[in-house]
Each structure stands twice: as C-alpha cells, then as structure tokens.
C-alpha atoms as a PDB file:
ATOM      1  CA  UNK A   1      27.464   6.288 -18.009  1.00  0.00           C
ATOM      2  CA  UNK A   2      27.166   2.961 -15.797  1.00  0.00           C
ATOM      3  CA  UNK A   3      28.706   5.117 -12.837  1.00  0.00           C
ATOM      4  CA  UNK A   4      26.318   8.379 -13.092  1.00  0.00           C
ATOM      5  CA  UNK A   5      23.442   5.759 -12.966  1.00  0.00           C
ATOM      6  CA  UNK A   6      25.035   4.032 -10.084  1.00  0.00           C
ATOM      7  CA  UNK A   7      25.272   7.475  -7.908  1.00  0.00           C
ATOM      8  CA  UNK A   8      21.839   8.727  -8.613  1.00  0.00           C
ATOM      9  CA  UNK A   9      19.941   5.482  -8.009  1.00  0.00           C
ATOM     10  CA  UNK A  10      22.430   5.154  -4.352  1.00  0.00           C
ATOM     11  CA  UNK A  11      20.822   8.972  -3.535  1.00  0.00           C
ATOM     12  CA  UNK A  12      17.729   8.344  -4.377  1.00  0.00           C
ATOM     13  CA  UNK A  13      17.694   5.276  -1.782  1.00  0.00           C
ATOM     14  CA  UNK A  14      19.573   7.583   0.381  1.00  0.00           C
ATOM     15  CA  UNK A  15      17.068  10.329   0.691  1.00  0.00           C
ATOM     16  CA  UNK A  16      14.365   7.097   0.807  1.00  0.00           C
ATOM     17  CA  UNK A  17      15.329   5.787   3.712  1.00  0.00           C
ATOM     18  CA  UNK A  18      16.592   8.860   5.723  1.00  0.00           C
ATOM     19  CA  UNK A  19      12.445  10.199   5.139  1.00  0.00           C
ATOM     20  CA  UNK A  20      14.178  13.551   3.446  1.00  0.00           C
ATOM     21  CA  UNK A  21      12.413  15.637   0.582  1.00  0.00           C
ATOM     22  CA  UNK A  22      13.681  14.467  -3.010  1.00  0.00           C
ATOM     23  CA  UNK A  23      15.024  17.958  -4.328  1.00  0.00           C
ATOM     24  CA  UNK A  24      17.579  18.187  -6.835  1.00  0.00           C
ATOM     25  CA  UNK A  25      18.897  15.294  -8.619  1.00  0.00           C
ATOM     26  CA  UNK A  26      22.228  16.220 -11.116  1.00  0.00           C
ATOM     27  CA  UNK A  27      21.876  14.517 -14.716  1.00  0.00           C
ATOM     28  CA  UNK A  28      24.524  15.110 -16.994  1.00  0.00           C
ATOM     29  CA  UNK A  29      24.066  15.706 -21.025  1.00  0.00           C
ATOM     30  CA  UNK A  30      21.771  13.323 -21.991  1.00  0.00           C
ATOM     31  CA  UNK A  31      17.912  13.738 -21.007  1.00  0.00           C
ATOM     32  CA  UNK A  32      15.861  10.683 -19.525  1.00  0.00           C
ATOM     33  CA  UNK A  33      12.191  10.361 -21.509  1.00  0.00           C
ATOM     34  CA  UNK A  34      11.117   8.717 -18.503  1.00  0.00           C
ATOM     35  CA  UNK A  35      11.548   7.345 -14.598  1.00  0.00           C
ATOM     36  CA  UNK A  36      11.054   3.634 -13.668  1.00  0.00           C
ATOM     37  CA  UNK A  37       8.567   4.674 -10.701  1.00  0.00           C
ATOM     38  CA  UNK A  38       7.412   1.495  -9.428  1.00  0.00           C
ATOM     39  CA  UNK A  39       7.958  -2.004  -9.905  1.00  0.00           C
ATOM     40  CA  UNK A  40       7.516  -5.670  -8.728  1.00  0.00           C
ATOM     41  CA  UNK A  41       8.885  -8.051  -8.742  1.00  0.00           C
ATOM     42  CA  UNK A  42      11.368  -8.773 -11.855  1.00  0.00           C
ATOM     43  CA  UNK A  43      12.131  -6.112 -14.368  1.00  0.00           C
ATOM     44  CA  UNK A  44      14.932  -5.634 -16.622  1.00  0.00           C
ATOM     45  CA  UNK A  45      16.018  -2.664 -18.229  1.00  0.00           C
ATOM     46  CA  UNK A  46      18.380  -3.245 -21.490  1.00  0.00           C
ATOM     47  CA  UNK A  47      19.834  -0.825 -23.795  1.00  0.00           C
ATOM     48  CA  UNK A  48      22.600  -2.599 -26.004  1.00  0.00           C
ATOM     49  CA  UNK A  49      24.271   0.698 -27.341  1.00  0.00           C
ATOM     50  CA  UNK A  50      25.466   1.657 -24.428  1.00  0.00           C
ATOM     51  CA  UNK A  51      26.061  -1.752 -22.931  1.00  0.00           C
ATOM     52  CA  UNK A  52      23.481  -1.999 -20.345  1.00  0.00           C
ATOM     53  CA  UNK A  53      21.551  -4.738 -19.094  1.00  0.00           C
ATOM     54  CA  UNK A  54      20.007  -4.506 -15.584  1.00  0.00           C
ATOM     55  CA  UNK A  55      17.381  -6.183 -13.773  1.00  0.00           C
ATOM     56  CA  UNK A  56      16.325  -3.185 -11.278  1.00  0.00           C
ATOM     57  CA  UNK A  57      16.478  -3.709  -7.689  1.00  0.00           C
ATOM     58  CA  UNK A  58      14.184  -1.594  -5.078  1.00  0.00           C
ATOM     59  CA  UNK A  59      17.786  -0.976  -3.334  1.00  0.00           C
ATOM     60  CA  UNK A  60      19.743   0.245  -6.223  1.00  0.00           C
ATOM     61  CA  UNK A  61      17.334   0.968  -9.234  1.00  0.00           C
ATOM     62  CA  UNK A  62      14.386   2.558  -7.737  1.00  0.00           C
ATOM     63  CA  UNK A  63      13.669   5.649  -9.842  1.00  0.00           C
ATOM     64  CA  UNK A  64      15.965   4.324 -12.813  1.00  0.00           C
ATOM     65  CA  UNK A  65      16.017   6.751 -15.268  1.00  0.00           C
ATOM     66  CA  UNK A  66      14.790   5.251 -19.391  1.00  0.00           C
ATOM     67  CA  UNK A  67      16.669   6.983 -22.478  1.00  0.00           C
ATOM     68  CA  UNK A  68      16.192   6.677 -26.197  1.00  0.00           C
ATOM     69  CA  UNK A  69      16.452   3.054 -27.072  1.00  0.00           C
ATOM     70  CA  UNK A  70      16.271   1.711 -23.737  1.00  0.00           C
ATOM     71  CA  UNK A  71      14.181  -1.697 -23.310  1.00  0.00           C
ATOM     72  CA  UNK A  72      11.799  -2.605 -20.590  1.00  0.00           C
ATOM     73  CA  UNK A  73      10.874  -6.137 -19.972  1.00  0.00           C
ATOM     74  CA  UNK A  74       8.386  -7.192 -16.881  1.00  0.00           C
ATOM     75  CA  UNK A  75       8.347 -11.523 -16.292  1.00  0.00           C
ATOM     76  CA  UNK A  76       5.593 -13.578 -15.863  1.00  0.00           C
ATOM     77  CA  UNK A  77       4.794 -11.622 -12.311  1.00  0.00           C
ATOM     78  CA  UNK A  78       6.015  -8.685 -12.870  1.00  0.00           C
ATOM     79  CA  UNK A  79       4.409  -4.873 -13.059  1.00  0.00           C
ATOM     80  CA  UNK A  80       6.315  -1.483 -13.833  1.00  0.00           C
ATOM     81  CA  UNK A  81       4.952   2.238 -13.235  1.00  0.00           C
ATOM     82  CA  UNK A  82       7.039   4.326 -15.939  1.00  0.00           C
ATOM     83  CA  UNK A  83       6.575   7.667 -15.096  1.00  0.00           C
ATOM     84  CA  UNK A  84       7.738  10.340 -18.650  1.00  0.00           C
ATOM     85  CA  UNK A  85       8.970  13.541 -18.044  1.00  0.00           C
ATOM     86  CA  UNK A  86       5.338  15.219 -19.598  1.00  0.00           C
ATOM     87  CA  UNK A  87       3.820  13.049 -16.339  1.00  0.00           C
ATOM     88  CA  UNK A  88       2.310  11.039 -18.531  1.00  0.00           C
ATOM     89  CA  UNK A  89       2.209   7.869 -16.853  1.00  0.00           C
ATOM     90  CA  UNK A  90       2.422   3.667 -18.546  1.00  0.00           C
ATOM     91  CA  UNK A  91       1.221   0.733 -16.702  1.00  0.00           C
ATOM     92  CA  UNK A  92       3.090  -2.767 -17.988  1.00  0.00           C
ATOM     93  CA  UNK A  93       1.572  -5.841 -16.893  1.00  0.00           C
ATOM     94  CA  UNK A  94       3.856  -8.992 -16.590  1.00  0.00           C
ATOM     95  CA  UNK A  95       5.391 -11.015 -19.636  1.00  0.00           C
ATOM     96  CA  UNK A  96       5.755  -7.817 -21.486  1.00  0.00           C
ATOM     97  CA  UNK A  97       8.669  -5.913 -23.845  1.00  0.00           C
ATOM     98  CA  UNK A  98       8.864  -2.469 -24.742  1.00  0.00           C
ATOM     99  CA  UNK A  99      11.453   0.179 -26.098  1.00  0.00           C
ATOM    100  CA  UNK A 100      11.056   4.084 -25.596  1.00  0.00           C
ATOM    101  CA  UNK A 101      11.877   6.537 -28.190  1.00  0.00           C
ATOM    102  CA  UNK A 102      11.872   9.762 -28.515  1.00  0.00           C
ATOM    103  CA  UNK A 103      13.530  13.494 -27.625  1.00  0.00           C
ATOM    104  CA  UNK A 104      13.081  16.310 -25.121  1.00  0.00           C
ATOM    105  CA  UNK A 105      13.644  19.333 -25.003  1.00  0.00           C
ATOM    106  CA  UNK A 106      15.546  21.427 -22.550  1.00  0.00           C
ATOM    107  CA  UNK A 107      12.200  23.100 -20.846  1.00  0.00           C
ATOM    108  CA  UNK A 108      10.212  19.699 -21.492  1.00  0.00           C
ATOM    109  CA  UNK A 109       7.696  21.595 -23.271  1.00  0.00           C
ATOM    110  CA  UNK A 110       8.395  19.723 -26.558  1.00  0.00           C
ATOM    111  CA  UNK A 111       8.181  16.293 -26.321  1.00  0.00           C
ATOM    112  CA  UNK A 112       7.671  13.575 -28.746  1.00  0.00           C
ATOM    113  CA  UNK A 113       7.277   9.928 -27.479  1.00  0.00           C
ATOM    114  CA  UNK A 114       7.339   6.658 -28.894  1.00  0.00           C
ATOM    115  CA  UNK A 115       7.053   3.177 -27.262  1.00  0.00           C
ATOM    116  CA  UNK A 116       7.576   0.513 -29.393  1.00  0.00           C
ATOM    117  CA  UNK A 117       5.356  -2.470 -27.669  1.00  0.00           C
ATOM    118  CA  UNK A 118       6.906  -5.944 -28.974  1.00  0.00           C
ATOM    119  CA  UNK A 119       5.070  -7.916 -26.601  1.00  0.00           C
ATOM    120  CA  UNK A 120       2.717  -8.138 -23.829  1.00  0.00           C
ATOM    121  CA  UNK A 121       0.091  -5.328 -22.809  1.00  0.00           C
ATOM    122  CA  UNK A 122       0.038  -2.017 -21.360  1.00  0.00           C
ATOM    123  CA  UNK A 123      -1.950   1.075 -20.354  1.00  0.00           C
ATOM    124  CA  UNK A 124      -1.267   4.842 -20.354  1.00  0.00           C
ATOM    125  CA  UNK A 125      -2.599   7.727 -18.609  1.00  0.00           C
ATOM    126  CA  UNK A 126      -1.395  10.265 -21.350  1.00  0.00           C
ATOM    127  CA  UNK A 127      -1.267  14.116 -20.668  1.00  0.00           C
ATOM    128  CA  UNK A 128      -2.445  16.781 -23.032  1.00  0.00           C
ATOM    129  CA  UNK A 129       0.143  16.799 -25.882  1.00  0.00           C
ATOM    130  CA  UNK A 130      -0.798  20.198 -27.195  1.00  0.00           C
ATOM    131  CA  UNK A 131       2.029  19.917 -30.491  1.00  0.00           C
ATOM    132  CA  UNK A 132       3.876  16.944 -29.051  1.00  0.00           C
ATOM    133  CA  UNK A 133       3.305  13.417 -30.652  1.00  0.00           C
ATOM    134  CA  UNK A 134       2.656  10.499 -28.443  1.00  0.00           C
ATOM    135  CA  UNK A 135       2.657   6.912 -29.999  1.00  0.00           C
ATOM    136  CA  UNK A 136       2.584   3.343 -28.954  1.00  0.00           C
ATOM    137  CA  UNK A 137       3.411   1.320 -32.303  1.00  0.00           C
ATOM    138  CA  UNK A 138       3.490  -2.519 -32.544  1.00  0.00           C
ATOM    139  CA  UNK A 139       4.439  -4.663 -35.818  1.00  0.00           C
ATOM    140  CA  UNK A 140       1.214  -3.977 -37.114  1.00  0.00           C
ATOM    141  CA  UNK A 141      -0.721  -0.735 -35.437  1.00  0.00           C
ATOM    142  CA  UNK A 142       0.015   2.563 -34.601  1.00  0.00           C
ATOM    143  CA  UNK A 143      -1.568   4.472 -31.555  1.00  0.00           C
ATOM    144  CA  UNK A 144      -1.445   8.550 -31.670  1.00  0.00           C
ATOM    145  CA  UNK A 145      -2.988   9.962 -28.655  1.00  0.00           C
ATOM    146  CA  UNK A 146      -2.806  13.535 -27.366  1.00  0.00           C
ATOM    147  CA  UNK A 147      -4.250  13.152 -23.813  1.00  0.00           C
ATOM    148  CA  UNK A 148      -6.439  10.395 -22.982  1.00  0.00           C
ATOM    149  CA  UNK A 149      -6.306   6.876 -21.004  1.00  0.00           C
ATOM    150  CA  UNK A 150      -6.396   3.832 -23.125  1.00  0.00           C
ATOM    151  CA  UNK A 151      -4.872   0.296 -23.560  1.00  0.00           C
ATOM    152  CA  UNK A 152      -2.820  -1.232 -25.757  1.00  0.00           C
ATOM    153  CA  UNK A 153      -1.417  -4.775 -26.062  1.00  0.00           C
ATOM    154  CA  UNK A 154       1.143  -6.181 -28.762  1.00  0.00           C
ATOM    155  CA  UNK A 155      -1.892  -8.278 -31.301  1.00  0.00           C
ATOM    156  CA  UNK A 156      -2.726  -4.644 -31.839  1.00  0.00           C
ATOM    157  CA  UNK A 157      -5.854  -4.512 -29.521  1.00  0.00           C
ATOM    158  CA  UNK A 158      -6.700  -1.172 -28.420  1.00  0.00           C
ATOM    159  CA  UNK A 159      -9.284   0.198 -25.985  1.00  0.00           C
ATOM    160  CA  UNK A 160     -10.290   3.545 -24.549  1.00  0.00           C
ATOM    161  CA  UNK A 161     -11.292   3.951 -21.369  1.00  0.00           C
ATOM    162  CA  UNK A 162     -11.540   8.335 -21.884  1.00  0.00           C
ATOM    163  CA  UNK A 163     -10.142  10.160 -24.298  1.00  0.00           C
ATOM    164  CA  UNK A 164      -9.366   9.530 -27.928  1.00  0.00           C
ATOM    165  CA  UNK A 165      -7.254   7.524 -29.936  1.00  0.00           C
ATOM    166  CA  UNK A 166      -6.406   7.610 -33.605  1.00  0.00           C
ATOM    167  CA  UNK A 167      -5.573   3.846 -34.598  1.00  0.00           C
ATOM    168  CA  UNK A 168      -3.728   3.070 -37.516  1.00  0.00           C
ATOM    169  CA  UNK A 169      -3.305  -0.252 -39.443  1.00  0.00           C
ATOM    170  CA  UNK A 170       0.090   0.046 -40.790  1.00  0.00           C
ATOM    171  CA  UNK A 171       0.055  -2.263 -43.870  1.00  0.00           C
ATOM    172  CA  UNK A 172      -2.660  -0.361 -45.290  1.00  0.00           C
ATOM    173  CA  UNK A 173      -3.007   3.401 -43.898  1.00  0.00           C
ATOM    174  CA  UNK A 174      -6.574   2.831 -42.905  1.00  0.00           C
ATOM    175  CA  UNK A 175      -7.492   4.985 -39.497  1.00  0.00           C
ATOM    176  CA  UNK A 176     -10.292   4.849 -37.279  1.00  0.00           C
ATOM    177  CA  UNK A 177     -10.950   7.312 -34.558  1.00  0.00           C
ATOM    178  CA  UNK A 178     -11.617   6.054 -30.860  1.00  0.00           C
ATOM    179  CA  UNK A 179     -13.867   7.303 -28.327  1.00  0.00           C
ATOM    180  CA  UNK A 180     -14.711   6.358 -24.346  1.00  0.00           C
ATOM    181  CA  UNK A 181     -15.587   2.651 -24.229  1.00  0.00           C
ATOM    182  CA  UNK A 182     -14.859   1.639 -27.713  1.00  0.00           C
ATOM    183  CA  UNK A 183     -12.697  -0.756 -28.841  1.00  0.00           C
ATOM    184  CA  UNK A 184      -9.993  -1.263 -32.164  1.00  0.00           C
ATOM    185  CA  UNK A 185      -8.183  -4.493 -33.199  1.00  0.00           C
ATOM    186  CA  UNK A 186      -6.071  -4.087 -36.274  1.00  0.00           C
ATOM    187  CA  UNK A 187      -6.172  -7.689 -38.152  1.00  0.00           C
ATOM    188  CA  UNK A 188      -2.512  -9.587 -38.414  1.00  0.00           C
ATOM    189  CA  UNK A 189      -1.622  -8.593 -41.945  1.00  0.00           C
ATOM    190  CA  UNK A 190      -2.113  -5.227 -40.508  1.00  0.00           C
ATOM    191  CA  UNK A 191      -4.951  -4.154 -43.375  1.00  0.00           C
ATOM    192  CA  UNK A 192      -7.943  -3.482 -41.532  1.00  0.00           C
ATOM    193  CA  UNK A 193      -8.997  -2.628 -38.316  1.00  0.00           C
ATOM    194  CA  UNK A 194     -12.246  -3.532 -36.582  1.00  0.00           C
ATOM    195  CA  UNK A 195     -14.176  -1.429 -33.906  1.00  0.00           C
ATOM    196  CA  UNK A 196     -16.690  -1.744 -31.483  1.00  0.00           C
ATOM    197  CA  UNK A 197     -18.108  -0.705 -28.264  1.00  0.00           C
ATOM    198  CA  UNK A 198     -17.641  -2.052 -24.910  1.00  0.00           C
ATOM    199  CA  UNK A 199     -19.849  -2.780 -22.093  1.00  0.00           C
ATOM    200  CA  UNK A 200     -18.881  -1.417 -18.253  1.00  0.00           C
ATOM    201  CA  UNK A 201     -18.134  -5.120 -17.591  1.00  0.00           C
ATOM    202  CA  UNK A 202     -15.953  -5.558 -20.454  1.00  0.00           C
ATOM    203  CA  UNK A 203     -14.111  -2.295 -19.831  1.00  0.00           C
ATOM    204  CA  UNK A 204     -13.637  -3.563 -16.195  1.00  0.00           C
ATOM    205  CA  UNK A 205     -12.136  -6.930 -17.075  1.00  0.00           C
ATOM    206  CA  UNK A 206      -9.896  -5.134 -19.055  1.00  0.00           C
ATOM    207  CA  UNK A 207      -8.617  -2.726 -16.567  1.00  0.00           C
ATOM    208  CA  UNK A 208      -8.264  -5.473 -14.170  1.00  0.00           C
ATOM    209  CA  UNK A 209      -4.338  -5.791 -12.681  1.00  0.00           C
ATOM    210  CA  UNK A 210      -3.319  -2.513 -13.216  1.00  0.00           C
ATOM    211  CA  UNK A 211      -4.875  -0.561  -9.836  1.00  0.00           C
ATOM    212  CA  UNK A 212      -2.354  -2.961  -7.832  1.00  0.00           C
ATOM    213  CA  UNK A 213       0.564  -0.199  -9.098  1.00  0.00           C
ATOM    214  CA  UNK A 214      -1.762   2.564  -7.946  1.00  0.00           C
ATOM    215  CA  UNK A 215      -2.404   1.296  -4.075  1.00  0.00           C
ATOM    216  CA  UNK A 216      -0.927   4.193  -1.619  1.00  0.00           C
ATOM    217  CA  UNK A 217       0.655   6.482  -3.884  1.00  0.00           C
ATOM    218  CA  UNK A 218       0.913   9.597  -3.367  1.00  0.00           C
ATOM    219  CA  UNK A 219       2.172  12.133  -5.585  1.00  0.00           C
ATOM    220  CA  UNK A 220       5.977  14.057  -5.211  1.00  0.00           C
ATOM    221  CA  UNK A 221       7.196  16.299  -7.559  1.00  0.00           C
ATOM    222  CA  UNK A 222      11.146  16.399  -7.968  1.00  0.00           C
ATOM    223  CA  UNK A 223      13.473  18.280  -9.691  1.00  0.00           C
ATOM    224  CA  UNK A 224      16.194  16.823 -12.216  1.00  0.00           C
ATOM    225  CA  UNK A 225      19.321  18.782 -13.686  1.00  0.00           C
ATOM    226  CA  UNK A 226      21.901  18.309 -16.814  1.00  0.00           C
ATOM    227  CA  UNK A 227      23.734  20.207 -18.881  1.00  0.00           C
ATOM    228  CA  UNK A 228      22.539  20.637 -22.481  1.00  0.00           C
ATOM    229  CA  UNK A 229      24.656  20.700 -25.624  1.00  0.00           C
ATOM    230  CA  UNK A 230      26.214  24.181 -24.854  1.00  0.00           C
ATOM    231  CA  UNK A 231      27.179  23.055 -21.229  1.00  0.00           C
ATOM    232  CA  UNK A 232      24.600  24.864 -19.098  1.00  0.00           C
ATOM    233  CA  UNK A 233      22.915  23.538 -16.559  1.00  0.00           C
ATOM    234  CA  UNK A 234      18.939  23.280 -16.578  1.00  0.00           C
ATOM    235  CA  UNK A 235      16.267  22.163 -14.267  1.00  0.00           C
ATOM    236  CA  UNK A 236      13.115  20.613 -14.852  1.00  0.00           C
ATOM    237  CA  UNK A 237      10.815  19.185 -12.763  1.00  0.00           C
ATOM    238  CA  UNK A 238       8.840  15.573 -13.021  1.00  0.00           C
ATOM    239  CA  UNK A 239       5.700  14.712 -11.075  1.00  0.00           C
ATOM    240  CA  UNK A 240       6.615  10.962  -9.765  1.00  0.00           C
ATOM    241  CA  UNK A 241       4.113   8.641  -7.422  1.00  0.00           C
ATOM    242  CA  UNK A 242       5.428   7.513  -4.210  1.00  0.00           C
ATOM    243  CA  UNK A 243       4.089   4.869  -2.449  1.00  0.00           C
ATOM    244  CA  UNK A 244       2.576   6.449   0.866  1.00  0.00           C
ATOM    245  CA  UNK A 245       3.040   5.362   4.424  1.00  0.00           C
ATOM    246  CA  UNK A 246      -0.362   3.728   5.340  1.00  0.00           C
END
C-alpha cells in the first residue's frame, strides 16, 4: 500500500512540474473518499490499520489520496483543502483532527460520507447529495447536510452560511433545522441545542481564515482508475482546485 502511494504522489509532482495535463492516474482496489488538495504548512495524515503515519510534503504528498479511517490533523498554522470524490469540498483551519468515513461506489454516484471532527473547526462546501448521506459528527452533535455551505467546529457549534442543515444533539435525539445565517450549538451533555440568527458581521468573523485556501485556484478535473472487487478496471473523474499561475 505504502509503495502505490509513493508512485502516485512522485507522478503527480511529475506532471506538476513538467506544466503537463493531469489525465489518468491508476488506483488499485481500494477507492479514496477524498484528495488532500491543498495544504500549508504542517499536516499529518494517520491511518493506524494500515500502518501509516505521514506528515504530507508539497514534494511527495501533494494530492494524497484519504481512505476509510484515515486521520487528518492540521498544527497550530496549518490549513488543508480536502477535496471528496462528489467535489464536495472541506476547509480545516489549524489545531484541528478529523477522521473520514465512508464508501463509494464504482460510478461515484452513491456516496455516503462521514467525518468524524474530534477537534478544531472546519467548513464544507457540500454538493447536492440527492440519496447520499453526508455527516460531520462530533462527541456530542450530528450534522446531515445534502448540499449546502456551513461550519462546524468540535464544541458542536454549527453555522450556515446557505443551505440547510439538520443538527442533531446526540444524547437526546432532539433536531433543529438550519437555514442561511442561523446558528446551532448543541449544549455539552449533548441534550439540547440552541439556535439563533446571525448578523452579516457575525457571519463574516466566522468565515474569516478560510478564503486564504481559495487565493488563485483554478479548477482541473482529473481522472482516477482501480480495479473493483471483480478485477475490472473503472474510471471516474474528480474536480480538484489548482492553484493558478498569477
């Protein structure tokens, strides 16, 4: 496993640096949920079933792919762009944990997504899930969203900036629904959650740190193949964001 990462990260850079078009990239069995698109400056990846434990590199690790179980950490300065393969896209801000789960389908069309937030903050720009189930749990809420952008830190604070989001306090069951510019915080026992609105200020300060992983990009899409359980080979193709030349 450690080698096939090894050779697609080294191609990657290769195709990087010689200005070529990223085309097809050959994945074998298993199926990434999602692409480590951009990142700065410390990030570790971990994923102790399969003994890996890296702390990406922009000359090695750029475009690292995330599978089931696979931890992300970001230090105190440090900011990842995790594009999944439904181009939904997560923002992590420094001093922050998570773990993906989930499954994917051969064709990508059925997806189901769960990131597991044990510490620090995030925010998603989540695609139209249609019958898929995207989720961002933490010890004490649960986030269901299908298609929206919204927030979500580890204290179970939630906001929306568009969309909706179905909050969930998971001691007790209770659900809210959230709207554009409204806000949930499910309480530490993880009983009852509390809602509000937010001003354009408030909804600014919150956003604040995340546009400096959107300077400059520009958006590639790129084509990925494995085999599946019965040995053939399929193709599917992820949207990614590349930073641009000016």
């Amino acid at each position: 496993m450690k080698q096939s990462y090894k050779i697609l990260c080294l191609g990657l850079v290769c195709f990087s640096f010689l200005g070529l078009e990223l085309k097809d990239v050959l994945i074998t069995e298993e199926r990434p949920l999602a692409i480590v698109r951009r990142f700065k400056p410390t990030v570790a990846v971990q994923n102790q079933a399969v003994d890996k434990d890296l702390i990406l590199s922009l000359e090695e690790n750029l475009g690292e792919k995330l599978f089931d179980g696979d931890t992300l950490m970001t230090d105190d300065k440090g900011y990842a762009l995790v594009v999944f393969m439904d181009e939904s896209v997560a923002k992590v801000k420094p001093n922050s944990m998570l773990i993906v789960r989930g499954d994917v389908s051969n064709d990508v069309k059925s997806m189901n997504t769960r990131i597991n937030l044990e510490n620090g903050e995030i925010f998603l720009n989540v695609q139209p899930q249609g019958s898929n189930d995207f989720e961002v749990a933490t010890s004490r809420s649960l986030a269901s969203v299908k298609g929206t952008n919204f927030g979500n830190t580890a204290g179970g604070y939630v906001w929306v900036e568009e969309g909706q989001v179905d909050l969930t306090a998971l001691n007790s069951g209770q659900t809210v629904s959230l709207y554009d510019k409204m806000f949930g915080q499910v309480d530490q026992q993880g009983n009852n959650v509390d809602t509000g609105e937010l001003t354009d200020r408030e909804l600014q300060d919150l956003n604040e740190g995340y546009s400096d992983l959107d300077n400059d990009l520009e958006r590639k899409t790129i084509k990925l193949r494995f085999r599946d359980e019965n040995g053939q080979v399929r193709v599917i193709e992820v949207v990614i964001f590349e930073e641009g030349q000016n």
